[in-house]
Protein backbone atom coordinates (compact mmCIF):
# COMPACT_ATOMS: atom_id res chain seq x y z
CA UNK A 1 26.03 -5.64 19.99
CA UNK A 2 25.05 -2.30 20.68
CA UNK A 3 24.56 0.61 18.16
CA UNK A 4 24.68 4.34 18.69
CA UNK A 5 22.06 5.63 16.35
CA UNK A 6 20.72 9.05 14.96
CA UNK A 7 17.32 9.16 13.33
CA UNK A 8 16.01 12.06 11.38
CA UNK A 9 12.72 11.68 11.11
CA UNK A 10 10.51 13.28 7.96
CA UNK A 11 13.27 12.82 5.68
CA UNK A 12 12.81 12.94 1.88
CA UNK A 13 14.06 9.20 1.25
CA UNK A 14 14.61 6.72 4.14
CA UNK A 15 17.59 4.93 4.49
CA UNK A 16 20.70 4.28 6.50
CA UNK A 17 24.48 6.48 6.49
CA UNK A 18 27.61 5.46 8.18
CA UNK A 19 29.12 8.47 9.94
CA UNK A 20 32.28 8.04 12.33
CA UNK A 21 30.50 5.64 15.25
CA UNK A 22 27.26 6.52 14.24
CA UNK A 23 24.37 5.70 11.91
CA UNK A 24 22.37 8.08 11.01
CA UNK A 25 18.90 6.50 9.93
CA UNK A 26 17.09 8.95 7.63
CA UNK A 27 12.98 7.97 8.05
CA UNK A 28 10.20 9.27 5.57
CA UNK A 29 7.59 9.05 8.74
CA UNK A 30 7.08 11.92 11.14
CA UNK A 31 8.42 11.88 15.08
CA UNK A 32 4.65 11.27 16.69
CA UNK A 33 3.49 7.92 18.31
CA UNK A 34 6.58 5.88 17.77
CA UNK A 35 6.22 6.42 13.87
CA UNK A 36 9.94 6.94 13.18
CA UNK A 37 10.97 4.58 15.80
CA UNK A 38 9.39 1.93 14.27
CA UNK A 39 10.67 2.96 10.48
CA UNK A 40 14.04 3.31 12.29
CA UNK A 41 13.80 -0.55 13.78
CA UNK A 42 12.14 -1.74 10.60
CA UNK A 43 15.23 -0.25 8.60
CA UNK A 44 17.77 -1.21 11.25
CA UNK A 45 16.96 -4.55 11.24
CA UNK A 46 17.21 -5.25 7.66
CA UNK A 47 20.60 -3.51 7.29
CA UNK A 48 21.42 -6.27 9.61
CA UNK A 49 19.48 -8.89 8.29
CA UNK A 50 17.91 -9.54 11.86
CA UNK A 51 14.50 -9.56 13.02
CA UNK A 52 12.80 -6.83 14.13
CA UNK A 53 12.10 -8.38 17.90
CA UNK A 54 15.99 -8.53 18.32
CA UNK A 55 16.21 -5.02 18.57
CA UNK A 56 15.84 -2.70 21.83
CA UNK A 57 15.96 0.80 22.73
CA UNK A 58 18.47 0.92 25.13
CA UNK A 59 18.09 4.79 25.63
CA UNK A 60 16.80 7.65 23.68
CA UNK A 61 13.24 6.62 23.20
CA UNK A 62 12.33 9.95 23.06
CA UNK A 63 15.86 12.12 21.55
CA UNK A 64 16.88 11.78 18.29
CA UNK A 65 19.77 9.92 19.83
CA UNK A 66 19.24 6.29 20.70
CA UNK A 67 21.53 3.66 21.86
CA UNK A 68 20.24 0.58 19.85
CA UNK A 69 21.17 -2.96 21.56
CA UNK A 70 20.62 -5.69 18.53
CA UNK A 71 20.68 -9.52 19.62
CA UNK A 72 19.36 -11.69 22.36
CA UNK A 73 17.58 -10.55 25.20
């Protein structure tokens, strides 16, 4: 499956919003080294109750827009 994703990093509370085709991932750690990335993955993969290692970053690595593939390979 793949997800289009917004994260908004340094947010107040962290957690997850449905908006139109997009989830918005609110993250309480900061955009440097892959911080709100990881909170982003961490809080992805529990929304979906899959592990952490079945999720890439398709695109976006470094844009507040990502394209999110969760699943195999």
């Amino acid at each position: 499956m793949i997800v289009k994703v917004k994260v908004l990093p340094n947010s107040s509370k962290s957690g997850i919003e449905h908006r139109s085709d997009v989830l918005v991932i609110k993250t309480r750690s900061k955009a440097e080294a892959g911080k709100a990335n990881a909170e982003a993955l961490e809080l992805l993969a529990r929304h979906f109750k899959v592990l952490v290692s079945k999720l890439k970053i398709l695109k976006g690595s470094r844009s507040k827009n990502k394209i999110i593939k969760i699943g195999e390979g």
